[in-house]
PDB file of N, CA and C in Angstrom:
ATOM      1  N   UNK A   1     141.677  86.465  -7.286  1.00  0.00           N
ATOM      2  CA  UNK A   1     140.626  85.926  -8.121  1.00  0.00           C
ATOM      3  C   UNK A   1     139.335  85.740  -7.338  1.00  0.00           C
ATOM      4  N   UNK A   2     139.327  85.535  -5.993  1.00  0.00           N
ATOM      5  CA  UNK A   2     138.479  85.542  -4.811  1.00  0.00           C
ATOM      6  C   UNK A   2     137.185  86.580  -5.389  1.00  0.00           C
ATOM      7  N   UNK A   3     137.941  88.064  -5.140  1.00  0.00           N
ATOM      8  CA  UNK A   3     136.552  89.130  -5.424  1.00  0.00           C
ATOM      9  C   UNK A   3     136.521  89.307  -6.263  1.00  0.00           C
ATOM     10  N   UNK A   4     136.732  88.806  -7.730  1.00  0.00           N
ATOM     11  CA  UNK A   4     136.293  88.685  -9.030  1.00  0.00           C
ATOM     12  C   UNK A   4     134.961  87.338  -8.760  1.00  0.00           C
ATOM     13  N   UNK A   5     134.941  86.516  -8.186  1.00  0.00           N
ATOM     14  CA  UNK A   5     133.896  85.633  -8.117  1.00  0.00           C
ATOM     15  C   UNK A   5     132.658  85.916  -7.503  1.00  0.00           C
ATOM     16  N   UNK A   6     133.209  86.667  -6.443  1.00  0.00           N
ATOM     17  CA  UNK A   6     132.418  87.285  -5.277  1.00  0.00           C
ATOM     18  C   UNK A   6     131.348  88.611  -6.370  1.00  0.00           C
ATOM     19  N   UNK A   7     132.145  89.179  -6.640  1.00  0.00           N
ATOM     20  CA  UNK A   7     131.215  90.305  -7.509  1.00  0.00           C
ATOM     21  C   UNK A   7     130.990  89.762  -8.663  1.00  0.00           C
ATOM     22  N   UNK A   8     130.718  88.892  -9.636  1.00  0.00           N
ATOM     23  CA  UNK A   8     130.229  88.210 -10.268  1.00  0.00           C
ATOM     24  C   UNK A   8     129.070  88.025 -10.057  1.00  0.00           C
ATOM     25  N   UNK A   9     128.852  86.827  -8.282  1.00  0.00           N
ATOM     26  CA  UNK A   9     127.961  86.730  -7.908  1.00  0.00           C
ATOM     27  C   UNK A   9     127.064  87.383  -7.261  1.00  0.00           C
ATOM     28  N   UNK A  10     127.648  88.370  -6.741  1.00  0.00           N
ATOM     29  CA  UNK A  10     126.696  89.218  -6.435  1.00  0.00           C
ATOM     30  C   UNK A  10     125.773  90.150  -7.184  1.00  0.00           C
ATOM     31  N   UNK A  11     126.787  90.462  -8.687  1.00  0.00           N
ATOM     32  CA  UNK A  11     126.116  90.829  -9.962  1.00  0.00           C
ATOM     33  C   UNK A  11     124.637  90.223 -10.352  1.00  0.00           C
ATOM     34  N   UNK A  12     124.955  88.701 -10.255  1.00  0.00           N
ATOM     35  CA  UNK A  12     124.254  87.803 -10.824  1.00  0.00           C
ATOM     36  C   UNK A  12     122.806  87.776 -10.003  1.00  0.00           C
ATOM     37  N   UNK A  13     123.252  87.974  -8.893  1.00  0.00           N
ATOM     38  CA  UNK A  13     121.995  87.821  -7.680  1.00  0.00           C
ATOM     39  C   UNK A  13     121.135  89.256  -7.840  1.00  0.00           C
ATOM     40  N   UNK A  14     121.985  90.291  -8.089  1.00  0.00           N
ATOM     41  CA  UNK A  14     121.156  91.710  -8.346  1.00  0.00           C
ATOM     42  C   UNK A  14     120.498  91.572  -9.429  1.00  0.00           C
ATOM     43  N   UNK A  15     120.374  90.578 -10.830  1.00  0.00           N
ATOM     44  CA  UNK A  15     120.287  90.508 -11.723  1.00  0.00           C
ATOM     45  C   UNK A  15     119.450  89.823 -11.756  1.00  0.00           C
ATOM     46  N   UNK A  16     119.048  88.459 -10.990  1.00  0.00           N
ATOM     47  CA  UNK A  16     117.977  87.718 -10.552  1.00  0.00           C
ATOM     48  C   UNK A  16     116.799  88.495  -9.808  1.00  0.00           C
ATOM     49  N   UNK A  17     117.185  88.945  -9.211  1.00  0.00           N
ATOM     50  CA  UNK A  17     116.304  90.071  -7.909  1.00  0.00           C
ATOM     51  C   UNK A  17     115.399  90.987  -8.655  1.00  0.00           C
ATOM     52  N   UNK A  18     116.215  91.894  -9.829  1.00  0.00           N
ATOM     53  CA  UNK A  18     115.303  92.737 -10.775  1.00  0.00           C
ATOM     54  C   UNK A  18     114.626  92.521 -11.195  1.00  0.00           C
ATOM     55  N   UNK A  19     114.876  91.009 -11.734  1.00  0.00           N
ATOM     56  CA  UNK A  19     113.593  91.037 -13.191  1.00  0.00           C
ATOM     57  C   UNK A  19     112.512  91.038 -12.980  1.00  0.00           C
ATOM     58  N   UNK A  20     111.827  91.089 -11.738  1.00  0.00           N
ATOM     59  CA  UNK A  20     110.314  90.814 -11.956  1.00  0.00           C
ATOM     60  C   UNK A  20     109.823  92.641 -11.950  1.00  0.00           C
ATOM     61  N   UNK A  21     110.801  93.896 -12.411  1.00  0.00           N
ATOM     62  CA  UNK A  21     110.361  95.223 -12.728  1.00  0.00           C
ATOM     63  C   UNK A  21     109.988  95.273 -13.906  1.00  0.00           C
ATOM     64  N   UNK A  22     110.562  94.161 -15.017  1.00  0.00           N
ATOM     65  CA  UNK A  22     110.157  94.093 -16.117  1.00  0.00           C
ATOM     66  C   UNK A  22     108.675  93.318 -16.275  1.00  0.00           C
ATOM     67  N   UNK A  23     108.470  93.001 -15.653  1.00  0.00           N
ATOM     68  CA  UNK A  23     106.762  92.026 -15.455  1.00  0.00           C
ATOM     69  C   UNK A  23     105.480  92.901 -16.136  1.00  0.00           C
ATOM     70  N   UNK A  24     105.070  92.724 -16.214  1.00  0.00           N
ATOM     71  CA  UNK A  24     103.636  93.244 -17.133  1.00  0.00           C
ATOM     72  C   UNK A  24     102.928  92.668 -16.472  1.00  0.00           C
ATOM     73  N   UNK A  25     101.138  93.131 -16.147  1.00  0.00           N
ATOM     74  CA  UNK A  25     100.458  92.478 -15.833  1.00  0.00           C
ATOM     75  C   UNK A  25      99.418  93.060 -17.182  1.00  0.00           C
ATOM     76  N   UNK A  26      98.733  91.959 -17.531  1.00  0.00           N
ATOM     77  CA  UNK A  26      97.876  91.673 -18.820  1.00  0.00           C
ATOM     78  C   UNK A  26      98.559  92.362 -19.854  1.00  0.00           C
ATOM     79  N   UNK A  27      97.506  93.004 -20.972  1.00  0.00           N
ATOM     80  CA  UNK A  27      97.885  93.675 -21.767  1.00  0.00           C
ATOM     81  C   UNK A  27      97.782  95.183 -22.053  1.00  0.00           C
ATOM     82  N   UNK A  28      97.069  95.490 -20.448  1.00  0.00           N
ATOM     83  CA  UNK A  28      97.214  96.672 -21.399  1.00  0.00           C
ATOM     84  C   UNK A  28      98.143  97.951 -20.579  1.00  0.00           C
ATOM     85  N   UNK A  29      99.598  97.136 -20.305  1.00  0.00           N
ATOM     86  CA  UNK A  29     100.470  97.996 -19.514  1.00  0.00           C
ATOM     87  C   UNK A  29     101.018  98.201 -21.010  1.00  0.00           C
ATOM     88  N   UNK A  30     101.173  98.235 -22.087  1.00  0.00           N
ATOM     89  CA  UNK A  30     101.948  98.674 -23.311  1.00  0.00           C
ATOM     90  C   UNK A  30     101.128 100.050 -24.058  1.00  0.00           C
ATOM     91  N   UNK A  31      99.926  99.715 -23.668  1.00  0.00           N
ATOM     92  CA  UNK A  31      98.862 101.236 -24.352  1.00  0.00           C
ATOM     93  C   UNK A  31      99.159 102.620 -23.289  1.00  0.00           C
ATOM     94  N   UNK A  32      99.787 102.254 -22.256  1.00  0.00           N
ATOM     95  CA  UNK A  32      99.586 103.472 -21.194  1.00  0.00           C
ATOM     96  C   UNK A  32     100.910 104.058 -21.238  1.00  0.00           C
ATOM     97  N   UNK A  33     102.198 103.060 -21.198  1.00  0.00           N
ATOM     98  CA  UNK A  33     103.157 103.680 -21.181  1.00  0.00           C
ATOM     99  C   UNK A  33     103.815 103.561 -20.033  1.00  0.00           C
ATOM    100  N   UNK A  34     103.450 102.208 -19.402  1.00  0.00           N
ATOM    101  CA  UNK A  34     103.716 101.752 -18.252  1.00  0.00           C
ATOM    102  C   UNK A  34     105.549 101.205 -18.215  1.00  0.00           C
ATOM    103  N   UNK A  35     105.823 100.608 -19.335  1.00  0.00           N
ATOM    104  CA  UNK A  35     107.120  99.794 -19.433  1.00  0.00           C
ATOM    105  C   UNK A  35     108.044 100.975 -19.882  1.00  0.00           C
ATOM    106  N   UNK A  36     107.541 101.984 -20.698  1.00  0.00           N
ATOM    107  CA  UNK A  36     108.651 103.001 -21.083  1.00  0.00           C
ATOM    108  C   UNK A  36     108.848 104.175 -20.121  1.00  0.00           C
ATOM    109  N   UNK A  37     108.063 103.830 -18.879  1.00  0.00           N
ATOM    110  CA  UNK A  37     108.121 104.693 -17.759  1.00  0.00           C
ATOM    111  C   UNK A  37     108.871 103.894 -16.813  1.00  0.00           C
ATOM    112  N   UNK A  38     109.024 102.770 -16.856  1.00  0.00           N
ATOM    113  CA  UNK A  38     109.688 101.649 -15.854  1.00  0.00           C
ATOM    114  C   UNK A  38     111.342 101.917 -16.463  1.00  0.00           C
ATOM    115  N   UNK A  39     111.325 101.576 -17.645  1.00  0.00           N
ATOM    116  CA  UNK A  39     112.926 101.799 -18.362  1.00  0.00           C
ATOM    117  C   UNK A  39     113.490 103.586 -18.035  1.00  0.00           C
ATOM    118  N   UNK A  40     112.432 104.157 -18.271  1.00  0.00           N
ATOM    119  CA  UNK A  40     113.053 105.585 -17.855  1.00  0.00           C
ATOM    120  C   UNK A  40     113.752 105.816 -15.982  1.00  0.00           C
ATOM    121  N   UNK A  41     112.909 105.106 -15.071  1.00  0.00           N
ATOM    122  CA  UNK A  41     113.205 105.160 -13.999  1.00  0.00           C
ATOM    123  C   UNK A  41     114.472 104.599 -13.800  1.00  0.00           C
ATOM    124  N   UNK A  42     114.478 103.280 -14.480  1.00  0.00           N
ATOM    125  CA  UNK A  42     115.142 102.189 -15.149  1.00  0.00           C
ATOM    126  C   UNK A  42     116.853 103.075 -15.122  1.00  0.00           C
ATOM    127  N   UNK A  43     116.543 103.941 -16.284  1.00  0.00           N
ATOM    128  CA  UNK A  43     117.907 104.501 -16.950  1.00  0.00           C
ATOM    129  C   UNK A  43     118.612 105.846 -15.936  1.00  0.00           C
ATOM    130  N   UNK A  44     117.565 106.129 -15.079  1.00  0.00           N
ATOM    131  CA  UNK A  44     118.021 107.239 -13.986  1.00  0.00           C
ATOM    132  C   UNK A  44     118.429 106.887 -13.319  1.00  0.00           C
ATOM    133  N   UNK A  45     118.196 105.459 -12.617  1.00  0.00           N
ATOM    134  CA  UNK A  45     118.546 105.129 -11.135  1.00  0.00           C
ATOM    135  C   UNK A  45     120.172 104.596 -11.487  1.00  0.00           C
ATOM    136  N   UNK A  46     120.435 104.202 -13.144  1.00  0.00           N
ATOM    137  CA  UNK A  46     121.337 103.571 -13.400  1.00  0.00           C
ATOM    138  C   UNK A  46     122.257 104.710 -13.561  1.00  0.00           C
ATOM    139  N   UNK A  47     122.320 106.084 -14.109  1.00  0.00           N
ATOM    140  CA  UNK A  47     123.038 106.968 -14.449  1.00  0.00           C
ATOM    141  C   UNK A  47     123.424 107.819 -12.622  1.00  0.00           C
ATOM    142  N   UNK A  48     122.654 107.779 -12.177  1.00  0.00           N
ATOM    143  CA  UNK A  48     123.209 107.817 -10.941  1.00  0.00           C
ATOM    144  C   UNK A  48     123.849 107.448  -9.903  1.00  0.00           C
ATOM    145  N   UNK A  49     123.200 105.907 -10.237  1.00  0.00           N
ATOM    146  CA  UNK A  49     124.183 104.937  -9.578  1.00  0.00           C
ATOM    147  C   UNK A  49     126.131 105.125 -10.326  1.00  0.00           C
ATOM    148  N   UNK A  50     125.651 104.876 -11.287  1.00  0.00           N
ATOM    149  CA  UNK A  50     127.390 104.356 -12.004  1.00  0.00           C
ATOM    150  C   UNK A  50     127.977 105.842 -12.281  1.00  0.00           C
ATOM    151  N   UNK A  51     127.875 106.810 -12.478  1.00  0.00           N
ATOM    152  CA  UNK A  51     127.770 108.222 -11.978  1.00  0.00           C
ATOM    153  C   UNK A  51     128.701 108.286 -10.415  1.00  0.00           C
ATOM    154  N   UNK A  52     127.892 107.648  -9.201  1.00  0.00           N
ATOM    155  CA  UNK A  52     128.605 108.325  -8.518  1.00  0.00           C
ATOM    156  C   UNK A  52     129.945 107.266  -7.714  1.00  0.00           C
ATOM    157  N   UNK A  53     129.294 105.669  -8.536  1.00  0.00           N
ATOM    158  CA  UNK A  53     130.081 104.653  -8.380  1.00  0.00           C
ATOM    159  C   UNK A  53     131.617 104.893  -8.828  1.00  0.00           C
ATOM    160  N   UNK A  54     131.644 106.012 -10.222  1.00  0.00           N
ATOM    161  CA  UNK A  54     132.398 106.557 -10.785  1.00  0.00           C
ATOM    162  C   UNK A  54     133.527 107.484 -10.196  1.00  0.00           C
ATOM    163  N   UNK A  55     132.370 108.244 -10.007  1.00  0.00           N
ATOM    164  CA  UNK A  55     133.443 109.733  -9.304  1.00  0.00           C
ATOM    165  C   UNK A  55     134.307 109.011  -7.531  1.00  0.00           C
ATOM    166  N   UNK A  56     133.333 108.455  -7.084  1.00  0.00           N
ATOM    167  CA  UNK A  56     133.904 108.143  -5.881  1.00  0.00           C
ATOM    168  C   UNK A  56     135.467 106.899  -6.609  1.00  0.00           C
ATOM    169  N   UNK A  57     135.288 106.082  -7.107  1.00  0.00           N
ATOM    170  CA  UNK A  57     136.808 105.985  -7.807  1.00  0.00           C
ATOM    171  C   UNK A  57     137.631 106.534  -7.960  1.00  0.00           C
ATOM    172  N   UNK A  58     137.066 107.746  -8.763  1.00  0.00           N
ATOM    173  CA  UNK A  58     137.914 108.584  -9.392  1.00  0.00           C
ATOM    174  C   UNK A  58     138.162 109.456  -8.164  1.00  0.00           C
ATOM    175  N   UNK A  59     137.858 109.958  -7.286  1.00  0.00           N
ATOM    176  CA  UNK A  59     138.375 110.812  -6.227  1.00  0.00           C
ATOM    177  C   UNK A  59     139.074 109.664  -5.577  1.00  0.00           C
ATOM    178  N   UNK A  60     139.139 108.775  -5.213  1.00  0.00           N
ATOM    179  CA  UNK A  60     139.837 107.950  -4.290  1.00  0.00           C
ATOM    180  C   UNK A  60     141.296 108.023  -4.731  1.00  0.00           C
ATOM    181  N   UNK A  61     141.217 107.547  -6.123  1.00  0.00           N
ATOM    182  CA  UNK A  61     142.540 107.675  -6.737  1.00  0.00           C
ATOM    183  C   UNK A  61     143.160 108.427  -7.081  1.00  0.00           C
ATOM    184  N   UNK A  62     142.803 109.448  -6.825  1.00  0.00           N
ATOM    185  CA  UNK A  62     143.267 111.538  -7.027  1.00  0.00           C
ATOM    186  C   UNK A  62     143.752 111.450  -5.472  1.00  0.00           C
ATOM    187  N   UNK A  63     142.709 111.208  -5.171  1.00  0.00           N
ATOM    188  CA  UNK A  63     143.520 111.423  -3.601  1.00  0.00           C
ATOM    189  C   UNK A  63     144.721 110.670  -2.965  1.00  0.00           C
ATOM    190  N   UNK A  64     144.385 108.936  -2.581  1.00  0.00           N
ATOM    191  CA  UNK A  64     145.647 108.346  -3.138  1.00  0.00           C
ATOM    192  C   UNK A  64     147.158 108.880  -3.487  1.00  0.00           C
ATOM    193  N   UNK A  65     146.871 108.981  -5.242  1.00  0.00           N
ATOM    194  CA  UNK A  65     148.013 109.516  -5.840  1.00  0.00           C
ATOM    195  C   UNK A  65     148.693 110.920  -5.368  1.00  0.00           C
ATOM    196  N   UNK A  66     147.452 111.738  -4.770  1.00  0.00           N
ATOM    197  CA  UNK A  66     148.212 112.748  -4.614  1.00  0.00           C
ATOM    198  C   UNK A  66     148.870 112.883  -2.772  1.00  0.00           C
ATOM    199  N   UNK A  67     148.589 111.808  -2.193  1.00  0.00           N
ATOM    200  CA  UNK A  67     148.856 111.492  -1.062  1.00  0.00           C
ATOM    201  C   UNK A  67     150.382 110.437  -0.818  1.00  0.00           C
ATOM    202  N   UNK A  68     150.608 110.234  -1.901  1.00  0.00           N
ATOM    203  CA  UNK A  68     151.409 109.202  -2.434  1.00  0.00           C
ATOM    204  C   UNK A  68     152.839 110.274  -2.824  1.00  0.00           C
ATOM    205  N   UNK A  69     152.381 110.881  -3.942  1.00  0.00           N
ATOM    206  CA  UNK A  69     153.195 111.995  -4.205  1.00  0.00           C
ATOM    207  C   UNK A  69     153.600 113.045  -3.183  1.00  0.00           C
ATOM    208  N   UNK A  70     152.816 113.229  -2.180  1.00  0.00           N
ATOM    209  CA  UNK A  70     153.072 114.112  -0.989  1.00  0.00           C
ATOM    210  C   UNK A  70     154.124 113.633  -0.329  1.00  0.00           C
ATOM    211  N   UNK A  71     153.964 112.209  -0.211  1.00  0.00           N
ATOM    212  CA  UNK A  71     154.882 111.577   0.417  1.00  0.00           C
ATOM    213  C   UNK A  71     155.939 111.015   0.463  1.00  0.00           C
ATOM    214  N   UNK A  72     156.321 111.174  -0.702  1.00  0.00           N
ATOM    215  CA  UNK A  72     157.658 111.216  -1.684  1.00  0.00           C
ATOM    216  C   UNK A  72     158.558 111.974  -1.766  1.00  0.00           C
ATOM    217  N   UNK A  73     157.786 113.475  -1.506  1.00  0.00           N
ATOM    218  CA  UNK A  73     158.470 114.924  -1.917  1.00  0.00           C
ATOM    219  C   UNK A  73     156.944 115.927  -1.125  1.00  0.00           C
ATOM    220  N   UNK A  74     157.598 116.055   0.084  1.00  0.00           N
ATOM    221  CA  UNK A  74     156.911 116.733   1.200  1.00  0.00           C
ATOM    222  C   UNK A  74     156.755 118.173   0.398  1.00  0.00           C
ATOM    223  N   UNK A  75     158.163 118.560  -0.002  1.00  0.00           N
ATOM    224  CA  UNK A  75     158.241 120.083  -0.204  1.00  0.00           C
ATOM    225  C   UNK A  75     157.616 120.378  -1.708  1.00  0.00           C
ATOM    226  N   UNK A  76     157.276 119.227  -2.501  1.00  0.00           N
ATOM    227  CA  UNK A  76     156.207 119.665  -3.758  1.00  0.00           C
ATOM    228  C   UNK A  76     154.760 119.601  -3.138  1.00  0.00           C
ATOM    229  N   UNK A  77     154.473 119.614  -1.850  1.00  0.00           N
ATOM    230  CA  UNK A  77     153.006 119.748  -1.467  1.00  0.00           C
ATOM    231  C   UNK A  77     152.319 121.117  -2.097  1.00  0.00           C
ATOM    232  N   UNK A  78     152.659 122.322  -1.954  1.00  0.00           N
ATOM    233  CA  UNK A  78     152.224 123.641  -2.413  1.00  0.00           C
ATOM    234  C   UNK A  78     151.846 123.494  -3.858  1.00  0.00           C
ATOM    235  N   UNK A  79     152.641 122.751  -4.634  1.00  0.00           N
ATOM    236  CA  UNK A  79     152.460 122.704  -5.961  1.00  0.00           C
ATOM    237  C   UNK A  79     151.066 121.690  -6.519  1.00  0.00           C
ATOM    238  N   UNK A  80     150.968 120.850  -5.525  1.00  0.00           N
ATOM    239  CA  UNK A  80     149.889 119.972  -5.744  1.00  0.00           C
ATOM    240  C   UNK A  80     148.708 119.877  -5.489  1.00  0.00           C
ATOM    241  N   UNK A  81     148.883 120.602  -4.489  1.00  0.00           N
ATOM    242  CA  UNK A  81     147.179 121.402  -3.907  1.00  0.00           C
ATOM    243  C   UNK A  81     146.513 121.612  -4.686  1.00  0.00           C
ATOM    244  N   UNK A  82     146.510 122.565  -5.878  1.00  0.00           N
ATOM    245  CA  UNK A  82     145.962 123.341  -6.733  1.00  0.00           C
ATOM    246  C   UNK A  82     145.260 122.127  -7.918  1.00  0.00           C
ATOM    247  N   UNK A  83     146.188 121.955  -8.455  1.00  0.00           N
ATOM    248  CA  UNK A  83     145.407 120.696  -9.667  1.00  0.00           C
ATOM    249  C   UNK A  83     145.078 119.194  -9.096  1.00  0.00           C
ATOM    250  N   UNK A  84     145.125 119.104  -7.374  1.00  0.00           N
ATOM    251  CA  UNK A  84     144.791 118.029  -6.616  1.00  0.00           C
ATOM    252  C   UNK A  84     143.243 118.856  -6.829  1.00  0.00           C
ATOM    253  N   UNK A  85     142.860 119.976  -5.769  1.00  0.00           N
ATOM    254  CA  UNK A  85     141.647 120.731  -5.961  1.00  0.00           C
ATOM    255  C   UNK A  85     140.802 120.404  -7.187  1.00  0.00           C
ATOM    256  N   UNK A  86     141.211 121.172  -8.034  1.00  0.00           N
ATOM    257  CA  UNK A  86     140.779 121.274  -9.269  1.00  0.00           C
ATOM    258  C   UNK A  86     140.295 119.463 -10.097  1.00  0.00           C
ATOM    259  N   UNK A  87     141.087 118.988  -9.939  1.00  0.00           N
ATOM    260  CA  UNK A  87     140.742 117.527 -10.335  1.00  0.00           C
ATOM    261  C   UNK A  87     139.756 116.981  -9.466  1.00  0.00           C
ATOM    262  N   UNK A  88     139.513 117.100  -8.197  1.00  0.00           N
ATOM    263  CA  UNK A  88     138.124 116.927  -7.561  1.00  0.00           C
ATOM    264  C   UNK A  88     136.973 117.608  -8.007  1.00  0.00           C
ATOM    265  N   UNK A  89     137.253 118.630  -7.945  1.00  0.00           N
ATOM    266  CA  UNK A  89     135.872 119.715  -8.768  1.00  0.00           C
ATOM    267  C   UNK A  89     135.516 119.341 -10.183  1.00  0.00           C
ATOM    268  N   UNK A  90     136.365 118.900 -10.812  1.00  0.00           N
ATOM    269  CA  UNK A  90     136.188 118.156 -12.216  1.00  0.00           C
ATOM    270  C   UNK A  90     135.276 116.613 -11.696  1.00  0.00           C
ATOM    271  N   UNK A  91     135.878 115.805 -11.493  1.00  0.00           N
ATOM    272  CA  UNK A  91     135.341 114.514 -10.976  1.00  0.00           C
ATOM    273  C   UNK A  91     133.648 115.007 -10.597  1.00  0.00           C
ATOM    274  N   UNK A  92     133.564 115.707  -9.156  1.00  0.00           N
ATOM    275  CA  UNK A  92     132.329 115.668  -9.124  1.00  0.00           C
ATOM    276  C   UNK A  92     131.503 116.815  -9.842  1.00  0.00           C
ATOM    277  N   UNK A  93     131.879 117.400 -10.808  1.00  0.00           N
ATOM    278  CA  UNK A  93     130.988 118.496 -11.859  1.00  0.00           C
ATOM    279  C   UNK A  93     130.438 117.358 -12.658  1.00  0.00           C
ATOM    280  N   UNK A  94     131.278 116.084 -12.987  1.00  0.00           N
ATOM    281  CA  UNK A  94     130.691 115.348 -13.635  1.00  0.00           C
ATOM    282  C   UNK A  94     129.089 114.035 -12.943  1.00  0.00           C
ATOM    283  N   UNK A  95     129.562 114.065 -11.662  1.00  0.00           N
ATOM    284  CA  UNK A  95     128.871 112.990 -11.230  1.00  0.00           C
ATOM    285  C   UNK A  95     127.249 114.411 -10.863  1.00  0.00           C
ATOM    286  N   UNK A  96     127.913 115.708 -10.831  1.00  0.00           N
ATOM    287  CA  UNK A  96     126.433 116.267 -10.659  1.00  0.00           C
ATOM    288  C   UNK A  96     125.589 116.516 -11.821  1.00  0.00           C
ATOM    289  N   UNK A  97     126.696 116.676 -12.853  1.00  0.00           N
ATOM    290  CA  UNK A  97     126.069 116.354 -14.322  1.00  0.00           C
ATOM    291  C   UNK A  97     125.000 115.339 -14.541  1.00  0.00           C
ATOM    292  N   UNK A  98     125.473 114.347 -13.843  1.00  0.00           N
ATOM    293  CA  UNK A  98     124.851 112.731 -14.189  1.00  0.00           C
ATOM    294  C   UNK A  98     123.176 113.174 -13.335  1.00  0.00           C
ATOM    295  N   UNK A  99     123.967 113.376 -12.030  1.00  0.00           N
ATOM    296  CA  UNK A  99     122.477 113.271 -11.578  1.00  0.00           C
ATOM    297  C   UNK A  99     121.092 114.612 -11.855  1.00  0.00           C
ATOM    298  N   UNK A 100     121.445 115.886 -12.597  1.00  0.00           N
ATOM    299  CA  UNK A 100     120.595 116.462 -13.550  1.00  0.00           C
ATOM    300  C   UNK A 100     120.029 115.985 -14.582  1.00  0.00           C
ATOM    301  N   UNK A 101     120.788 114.960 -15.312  1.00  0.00           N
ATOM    302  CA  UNK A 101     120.673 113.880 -16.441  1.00  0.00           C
ATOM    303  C   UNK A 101     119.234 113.306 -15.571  1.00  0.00           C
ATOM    304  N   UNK A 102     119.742 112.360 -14.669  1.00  0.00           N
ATOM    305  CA  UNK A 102     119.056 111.779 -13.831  1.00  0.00           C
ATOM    306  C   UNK A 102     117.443 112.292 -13.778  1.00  0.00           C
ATOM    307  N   UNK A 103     117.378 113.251 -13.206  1.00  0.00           N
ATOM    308  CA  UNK A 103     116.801 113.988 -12.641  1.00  0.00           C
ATOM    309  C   UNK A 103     115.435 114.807 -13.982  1.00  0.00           C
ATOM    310  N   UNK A 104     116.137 114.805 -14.660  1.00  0.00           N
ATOM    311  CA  UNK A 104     115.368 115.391 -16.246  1.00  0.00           C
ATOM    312  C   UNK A 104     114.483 113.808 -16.873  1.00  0.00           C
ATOM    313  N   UNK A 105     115.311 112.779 -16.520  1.00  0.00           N
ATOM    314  CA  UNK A 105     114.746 111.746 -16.961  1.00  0.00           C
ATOM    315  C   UNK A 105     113.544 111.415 -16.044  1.00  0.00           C
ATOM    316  N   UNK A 106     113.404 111.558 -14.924  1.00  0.00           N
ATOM    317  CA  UNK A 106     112.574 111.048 -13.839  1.00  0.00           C
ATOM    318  C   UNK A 106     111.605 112.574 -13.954  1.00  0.00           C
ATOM    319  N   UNK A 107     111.463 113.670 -14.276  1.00  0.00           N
ATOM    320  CA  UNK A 107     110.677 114.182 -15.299  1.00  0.00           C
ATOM    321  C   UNK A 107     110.106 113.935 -15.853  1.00  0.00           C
ATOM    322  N   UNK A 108     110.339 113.157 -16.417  1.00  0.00           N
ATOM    323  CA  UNK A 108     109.558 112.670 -18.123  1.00  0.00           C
ATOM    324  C   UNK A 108     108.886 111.714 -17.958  1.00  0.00           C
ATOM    325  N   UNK A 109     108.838 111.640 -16.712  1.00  0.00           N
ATOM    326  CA  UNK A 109     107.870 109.778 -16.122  1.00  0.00           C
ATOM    327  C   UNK A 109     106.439 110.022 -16.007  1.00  0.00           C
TER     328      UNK A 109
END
């Protein structure tokens, strides 16, 4: 229950720390397109972040499991290689997905 509190708070502190990106100064950061250029940066840095926060999970636990399974049954190693491979190349096709996403958005700024 320790690092459930711990990342909570540290959530909370990243969450304190940001807000002053949302800040405006006077009025006329809404005529230029100042705040919907802040949210766009906003939505890239986030799709990349959790993107690769993602895949690196998801490979850990491909690997893991399939390190796990190796080690169970040495002589099904040959068999596991292949869709061990392949399930990495999946994982990160997606996290490079994200960051083209990314990348198209920070475009448009």
């Amino acid at each position: 229950m320790g690092k459930w509190k711990t990342a909570v708070i540290i959530i909370g502190l990243m969450l304190l720390i940001s807000s002053p990106v949302f800040a405006e100064e006077g009025t006329t950061g809404a005529a230029d397109g100042s705040m919907s250029k802040g949210l766009i940066g906003l939505g890239a840095g986030l799709a990349i972040g959790l993107a690769a926060f993602g895949g690196g999970l998801g490979q850990g636990r491909a690997a893991g499991s399939s390190l796990e399974g190796i080690a169970r049954n040495p002589g099904a190693s040959d068999k596991m290689f292949v869709p061990y491979i392949l399930g990495l190349a999946f994982i990160e096709s997606l996290v490079l997905y994200a960051f083209v996403i990314a990348f198209l958005l920070r475009t448009k700024m």
